[in-house]
PDB file of N, CA and C in Angstrom:
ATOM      1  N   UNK A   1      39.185 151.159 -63.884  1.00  0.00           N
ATOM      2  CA  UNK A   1      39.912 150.331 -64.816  1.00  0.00           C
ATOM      3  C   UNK A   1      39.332 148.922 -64.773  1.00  0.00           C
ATOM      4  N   UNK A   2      39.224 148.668 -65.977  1.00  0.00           N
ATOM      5  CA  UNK A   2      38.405 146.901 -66.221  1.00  0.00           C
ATOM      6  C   UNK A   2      40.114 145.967 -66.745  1.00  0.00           C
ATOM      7  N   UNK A   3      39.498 144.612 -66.361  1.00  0.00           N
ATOM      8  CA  UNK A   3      40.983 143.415 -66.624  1.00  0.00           C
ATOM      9  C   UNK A   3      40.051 142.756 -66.596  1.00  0.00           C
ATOM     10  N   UNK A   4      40.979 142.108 -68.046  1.00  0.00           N
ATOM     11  CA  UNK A   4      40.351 140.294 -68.511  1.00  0.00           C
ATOM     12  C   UNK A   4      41.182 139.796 -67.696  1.00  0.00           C
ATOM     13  N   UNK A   5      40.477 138.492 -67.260  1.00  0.00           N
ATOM     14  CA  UNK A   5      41.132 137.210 -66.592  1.00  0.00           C
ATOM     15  C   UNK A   5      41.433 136.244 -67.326  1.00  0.00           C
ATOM     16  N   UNK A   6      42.038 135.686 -68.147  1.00  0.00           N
ATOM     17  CA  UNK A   6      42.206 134.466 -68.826  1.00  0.00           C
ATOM     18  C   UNK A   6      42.594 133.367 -67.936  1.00  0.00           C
ATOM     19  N   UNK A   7      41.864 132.328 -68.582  1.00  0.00           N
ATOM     20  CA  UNK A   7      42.580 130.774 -68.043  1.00  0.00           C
ATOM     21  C   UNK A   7      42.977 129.921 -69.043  1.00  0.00           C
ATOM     22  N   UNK A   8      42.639 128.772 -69.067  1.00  0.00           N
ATOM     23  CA  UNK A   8      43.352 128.030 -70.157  1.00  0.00           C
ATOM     24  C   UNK A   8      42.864 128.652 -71.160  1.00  0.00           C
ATOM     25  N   UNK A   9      44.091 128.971 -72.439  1.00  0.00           N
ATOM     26  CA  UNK A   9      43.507 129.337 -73.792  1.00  0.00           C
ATOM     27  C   UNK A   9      44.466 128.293 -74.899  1.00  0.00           C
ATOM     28  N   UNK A  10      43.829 127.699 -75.699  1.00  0.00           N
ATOM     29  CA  UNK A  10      44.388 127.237 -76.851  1.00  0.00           C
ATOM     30  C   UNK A  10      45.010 128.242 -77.636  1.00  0.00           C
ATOM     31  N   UNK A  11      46.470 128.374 -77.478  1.00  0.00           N
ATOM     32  CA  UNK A  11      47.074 129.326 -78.593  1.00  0.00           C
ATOM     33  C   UNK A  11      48.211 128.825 -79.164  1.00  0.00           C
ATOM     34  N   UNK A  12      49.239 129.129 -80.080  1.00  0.00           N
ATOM     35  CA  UNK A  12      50.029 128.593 -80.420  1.00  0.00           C
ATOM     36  C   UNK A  12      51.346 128.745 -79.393  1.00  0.00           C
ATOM     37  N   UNK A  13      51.899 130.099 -78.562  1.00  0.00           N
ATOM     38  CA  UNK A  13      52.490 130.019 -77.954  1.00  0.00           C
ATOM     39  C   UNK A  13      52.148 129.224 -76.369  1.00  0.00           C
ATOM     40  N   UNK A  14      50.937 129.067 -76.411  1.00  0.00           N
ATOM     41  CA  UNK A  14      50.774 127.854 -75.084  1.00  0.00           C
ATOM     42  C   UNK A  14      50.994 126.536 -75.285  1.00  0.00           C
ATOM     43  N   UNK A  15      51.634 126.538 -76.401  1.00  0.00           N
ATOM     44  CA  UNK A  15      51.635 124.846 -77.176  1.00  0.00           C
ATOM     45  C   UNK A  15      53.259 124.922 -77.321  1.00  0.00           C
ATOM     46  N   UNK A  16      53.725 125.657 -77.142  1.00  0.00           N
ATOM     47  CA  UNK A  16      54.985 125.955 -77.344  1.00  0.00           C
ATOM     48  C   UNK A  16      56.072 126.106 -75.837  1.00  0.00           C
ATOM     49  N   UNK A  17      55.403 125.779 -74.612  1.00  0.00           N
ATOM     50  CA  UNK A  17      56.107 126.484 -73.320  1.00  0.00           C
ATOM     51  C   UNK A  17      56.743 125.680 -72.704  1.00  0.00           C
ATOM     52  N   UNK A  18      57.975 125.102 -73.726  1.00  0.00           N
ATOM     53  CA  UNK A  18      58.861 124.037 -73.315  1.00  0.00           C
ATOM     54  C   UNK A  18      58.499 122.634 -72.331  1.00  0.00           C
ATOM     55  N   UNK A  19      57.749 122.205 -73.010  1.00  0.00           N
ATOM     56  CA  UNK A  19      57.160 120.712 -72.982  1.00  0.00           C
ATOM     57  C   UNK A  19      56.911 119.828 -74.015  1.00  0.00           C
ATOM     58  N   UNK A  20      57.356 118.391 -74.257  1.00  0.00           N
ATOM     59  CA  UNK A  20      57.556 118.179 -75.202  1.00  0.00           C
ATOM     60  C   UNK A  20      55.768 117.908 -75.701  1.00  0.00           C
ATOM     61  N   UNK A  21      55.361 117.558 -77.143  1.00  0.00           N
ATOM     62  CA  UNK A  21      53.955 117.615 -78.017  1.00  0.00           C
ATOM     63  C   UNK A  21      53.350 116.422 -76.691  1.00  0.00           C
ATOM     64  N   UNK A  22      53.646 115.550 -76.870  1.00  0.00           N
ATOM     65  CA  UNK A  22      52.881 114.419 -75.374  1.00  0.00           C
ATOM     66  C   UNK A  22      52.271 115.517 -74.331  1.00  0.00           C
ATOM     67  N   UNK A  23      53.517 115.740 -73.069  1.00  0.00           N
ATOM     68  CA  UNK A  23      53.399 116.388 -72.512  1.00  0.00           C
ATOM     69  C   UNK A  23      52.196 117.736 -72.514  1.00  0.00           C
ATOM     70  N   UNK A  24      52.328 118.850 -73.813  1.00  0.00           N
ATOM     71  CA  UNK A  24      51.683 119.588 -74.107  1.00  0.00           C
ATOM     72  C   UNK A  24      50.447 119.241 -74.200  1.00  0.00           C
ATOM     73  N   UNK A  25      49.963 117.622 -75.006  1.00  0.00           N
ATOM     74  CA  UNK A  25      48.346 117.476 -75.468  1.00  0.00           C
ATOM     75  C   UNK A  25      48.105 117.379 -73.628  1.00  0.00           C
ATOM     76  N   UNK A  26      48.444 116.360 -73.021  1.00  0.00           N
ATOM     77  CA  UNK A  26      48.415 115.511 -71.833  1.00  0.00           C
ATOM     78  C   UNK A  26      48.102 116.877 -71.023  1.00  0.00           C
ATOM     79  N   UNK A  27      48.671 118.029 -70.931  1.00  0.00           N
ATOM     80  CA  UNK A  27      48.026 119.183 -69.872  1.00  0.00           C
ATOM     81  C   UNK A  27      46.792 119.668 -70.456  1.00  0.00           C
ATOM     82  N   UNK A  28      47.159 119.973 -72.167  1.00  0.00           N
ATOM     83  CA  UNK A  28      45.802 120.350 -72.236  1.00  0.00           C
ATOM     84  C   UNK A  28      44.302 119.768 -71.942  1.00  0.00           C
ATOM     85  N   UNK A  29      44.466 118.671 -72.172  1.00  0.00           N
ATOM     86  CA  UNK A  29      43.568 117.510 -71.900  1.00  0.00           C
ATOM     87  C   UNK A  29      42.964 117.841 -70.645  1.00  0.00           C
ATOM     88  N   UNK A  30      43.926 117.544 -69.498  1.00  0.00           N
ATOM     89  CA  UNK A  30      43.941 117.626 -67.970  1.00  0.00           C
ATOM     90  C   UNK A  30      43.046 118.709 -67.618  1.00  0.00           C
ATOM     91  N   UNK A  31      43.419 120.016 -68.427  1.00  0.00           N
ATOM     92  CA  UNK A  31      42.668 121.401 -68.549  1.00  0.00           C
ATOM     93  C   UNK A  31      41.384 121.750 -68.291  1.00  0.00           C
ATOM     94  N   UNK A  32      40.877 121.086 -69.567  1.00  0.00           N
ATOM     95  CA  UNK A  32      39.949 121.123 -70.189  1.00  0.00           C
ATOM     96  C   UNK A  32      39.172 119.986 -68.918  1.00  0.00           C
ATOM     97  N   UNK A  33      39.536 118.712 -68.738  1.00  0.00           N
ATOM     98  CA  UNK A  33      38.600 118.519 -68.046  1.00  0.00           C
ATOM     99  C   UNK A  33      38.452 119.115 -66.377  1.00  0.00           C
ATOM    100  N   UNK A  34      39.543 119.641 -66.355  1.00  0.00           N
ATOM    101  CA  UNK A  34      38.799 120.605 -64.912  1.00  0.00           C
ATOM    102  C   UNK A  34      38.394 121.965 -64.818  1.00  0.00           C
ATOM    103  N   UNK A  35      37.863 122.078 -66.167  1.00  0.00           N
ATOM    104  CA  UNK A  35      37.246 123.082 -66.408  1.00  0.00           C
ATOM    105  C   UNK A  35      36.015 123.133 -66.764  1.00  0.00           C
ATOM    106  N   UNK A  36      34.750 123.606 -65.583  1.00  0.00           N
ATOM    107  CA  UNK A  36      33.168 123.424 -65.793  1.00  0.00           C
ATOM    108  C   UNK A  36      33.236 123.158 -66.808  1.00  0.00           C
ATOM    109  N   UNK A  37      33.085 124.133 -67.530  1.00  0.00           N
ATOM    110  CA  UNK A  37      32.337 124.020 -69.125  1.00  0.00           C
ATOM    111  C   UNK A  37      32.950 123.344 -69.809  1.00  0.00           C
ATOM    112  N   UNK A  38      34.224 122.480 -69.812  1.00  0.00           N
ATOM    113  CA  UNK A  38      34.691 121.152 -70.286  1.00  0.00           C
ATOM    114  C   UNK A  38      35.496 121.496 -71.267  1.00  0.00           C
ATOM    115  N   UNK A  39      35.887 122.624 -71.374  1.00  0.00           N
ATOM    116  CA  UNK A  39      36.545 122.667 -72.786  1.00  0.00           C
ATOM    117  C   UNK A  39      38.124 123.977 -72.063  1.00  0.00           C
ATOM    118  N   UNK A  40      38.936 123.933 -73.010  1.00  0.00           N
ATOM    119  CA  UNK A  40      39.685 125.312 -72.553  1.00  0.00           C
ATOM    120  C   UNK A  40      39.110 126.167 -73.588  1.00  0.00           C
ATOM    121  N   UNK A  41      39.803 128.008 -73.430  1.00  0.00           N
ATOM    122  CA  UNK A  41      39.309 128.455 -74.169  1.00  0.00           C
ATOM    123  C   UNK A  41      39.887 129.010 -75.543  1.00  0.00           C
ATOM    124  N   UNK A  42      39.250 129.393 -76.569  1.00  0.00           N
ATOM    125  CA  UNK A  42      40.085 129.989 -77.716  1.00  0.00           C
ATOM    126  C   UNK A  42      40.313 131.538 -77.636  1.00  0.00           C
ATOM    127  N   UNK A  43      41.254 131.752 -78.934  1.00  0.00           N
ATOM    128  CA  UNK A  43      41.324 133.262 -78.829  1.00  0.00           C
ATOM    129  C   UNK A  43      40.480 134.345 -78.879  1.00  0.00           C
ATOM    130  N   UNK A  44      39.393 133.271 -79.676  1.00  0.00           N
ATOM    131  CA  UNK A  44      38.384 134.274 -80.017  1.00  0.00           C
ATOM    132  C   UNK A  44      37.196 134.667 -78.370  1.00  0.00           C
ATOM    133  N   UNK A  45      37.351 133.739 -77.652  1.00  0.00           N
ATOM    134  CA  UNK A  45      36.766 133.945 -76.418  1.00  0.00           C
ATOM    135  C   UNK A  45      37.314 135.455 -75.568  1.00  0.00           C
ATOM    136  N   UNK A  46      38.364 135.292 -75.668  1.00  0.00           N
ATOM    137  CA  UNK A  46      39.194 136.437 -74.846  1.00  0.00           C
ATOM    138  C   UNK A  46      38.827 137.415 -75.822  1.00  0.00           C
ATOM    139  N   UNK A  47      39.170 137.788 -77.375  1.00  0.00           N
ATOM    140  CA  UNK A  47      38.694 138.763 -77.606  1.00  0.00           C
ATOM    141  C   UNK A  47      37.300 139.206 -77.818  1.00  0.00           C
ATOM    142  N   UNK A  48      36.532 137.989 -77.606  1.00  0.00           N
ATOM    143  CA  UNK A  48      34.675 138.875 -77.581  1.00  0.00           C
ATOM    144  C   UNK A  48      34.988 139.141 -76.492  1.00  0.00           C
ATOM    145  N   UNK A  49      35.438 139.260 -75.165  1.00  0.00           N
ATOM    146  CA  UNK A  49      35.311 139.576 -73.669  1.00  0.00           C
ATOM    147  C   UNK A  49      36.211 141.093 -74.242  1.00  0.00           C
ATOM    148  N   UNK A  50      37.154 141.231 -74.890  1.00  0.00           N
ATOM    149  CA  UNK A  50      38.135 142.799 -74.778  1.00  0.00           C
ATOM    150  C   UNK A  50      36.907 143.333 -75.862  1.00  0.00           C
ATOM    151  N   UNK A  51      36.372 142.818 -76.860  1.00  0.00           N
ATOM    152  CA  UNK A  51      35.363 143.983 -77.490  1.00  0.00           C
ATOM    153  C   UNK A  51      34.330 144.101 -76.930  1.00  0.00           C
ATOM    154  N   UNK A  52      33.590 144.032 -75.865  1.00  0.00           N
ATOM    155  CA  UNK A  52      32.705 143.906 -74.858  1.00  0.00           C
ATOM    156  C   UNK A  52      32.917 145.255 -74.477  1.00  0.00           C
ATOM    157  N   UNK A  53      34.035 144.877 -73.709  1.00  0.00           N
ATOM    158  CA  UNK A  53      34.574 146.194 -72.814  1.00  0.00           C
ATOM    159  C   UNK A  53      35.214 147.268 -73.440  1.00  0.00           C
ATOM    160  N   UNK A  54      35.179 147.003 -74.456  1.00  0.00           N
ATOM    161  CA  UNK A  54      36.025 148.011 -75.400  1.00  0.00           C
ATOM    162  C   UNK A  54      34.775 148.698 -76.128  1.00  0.00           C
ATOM    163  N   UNK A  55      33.335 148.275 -76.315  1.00  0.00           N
ATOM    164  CA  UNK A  55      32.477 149.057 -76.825  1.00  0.00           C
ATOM    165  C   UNK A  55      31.928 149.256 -75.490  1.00  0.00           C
ATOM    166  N   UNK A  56      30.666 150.536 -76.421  1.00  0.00           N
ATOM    167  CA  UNK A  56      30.037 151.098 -75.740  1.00  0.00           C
ATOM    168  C   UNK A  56      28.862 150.356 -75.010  1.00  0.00           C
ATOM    169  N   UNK A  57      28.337 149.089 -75.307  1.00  0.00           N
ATOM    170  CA  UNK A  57      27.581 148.203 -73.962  1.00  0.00           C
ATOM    171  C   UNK A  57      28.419 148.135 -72.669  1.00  0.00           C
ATOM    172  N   UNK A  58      29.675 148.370 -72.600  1.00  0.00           N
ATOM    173  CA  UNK A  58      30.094 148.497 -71.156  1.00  0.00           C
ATOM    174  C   UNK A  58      30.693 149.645 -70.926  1.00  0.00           C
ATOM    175  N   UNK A  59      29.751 150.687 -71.481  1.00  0.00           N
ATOM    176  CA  UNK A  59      30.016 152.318 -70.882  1.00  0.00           C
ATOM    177  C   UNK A  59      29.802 152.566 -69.416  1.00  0.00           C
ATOM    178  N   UNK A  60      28.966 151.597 -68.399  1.00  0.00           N
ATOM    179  CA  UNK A  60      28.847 151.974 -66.863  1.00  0.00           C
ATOM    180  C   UNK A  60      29.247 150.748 -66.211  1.00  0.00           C
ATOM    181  N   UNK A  61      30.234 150.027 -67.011  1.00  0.00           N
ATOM    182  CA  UNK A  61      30.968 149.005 -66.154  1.00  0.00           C
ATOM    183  C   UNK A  61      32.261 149.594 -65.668  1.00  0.00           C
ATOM    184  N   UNK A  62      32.613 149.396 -64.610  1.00  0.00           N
ATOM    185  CA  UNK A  62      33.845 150.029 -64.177  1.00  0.00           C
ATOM    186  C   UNK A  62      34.515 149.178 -62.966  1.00  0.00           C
ATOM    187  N   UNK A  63      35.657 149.062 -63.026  1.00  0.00           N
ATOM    188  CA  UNK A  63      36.236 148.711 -61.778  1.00  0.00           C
ATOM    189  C   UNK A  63      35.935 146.715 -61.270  1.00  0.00           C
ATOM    190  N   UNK A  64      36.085 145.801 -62.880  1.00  0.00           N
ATOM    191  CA  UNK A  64      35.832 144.825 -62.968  1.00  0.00           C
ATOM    192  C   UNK A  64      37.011 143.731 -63.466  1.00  0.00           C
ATOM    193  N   UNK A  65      37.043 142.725 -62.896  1.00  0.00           N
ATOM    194  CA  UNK A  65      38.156 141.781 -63.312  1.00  0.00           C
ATOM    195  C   UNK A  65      37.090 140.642 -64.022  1.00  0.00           C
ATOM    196  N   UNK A  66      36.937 140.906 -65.661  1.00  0.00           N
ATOM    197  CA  UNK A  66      36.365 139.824 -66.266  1.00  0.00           C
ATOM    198  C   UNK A  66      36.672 138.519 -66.550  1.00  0.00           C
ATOM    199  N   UNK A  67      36.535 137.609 -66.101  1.00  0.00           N
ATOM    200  CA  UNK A  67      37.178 136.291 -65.395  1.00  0.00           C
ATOM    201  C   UNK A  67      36.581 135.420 -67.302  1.00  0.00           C
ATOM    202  N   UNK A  68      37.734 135.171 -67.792  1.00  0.00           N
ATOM    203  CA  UNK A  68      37.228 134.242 -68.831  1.00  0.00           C
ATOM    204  C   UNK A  68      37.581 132.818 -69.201  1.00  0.00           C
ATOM    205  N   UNK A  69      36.856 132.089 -68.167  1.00  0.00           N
ATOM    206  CA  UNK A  69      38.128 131.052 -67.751  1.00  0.00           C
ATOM    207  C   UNK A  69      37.270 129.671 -67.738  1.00  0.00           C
ATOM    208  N   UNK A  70      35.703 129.778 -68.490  1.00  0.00           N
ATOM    209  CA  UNK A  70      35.004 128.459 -68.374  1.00  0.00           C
ATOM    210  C   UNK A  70      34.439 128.322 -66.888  1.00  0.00           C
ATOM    211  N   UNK A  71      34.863 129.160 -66.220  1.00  0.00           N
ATOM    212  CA  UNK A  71      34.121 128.327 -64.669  1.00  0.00           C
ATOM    213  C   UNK A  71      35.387 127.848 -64.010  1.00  0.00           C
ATOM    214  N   UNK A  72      36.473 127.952 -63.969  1.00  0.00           N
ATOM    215  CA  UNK A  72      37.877 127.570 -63.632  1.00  0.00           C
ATOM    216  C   UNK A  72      37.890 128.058 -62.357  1.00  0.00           C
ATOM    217  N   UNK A  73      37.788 129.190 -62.066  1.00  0.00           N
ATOM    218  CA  UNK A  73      38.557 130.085 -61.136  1.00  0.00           C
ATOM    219  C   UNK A  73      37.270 129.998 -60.122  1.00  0.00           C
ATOM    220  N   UNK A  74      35.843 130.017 -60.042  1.00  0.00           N
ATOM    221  CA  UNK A  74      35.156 129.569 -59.245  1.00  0.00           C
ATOM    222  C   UNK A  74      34.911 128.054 -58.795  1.00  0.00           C
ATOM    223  N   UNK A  75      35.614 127.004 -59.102  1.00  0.00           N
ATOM    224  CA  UNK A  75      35.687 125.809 -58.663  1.00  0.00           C
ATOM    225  C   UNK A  75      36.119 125.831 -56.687  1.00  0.00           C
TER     226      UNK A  75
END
């Protein structure tokens, strides 16, 4: 069995998780800059990582936690 890892993602319900709009830009901000690649990520990031694994280029991948997180989680 393969699992995406997500980290920060720009979505509408992450903009929404009871904090007021300040608050909300002010983490994302924070995010993004402690995240290597400097940015958080979008939706479309997470889903090129699920159609990856969902086609047949990762027919002999198995048994993987695909980490899609900018470089986050290896800091």
């Amino acid at each position: 069995m393969n699992a995406l890892g997500p980290g920060h993602i720009n979505t509408a319900i992450g903009k929404t998780a009871g904090l007021s709009q300040e608050e909300n830009d002010a983490y994302f901000e924070r995010t993004a800059l402690d995240t290597p690649l400097g940015r958080n990520g979008e939706a479309d990031d997470i889903a090129a990582a699920a159609l990856y694994l969902a086609s047949d280029e990762s027919a002999f991948v198995t048994g993987i936690e695909l980490l899609v997180d900018g470089g986050y989680a290896q800091m």
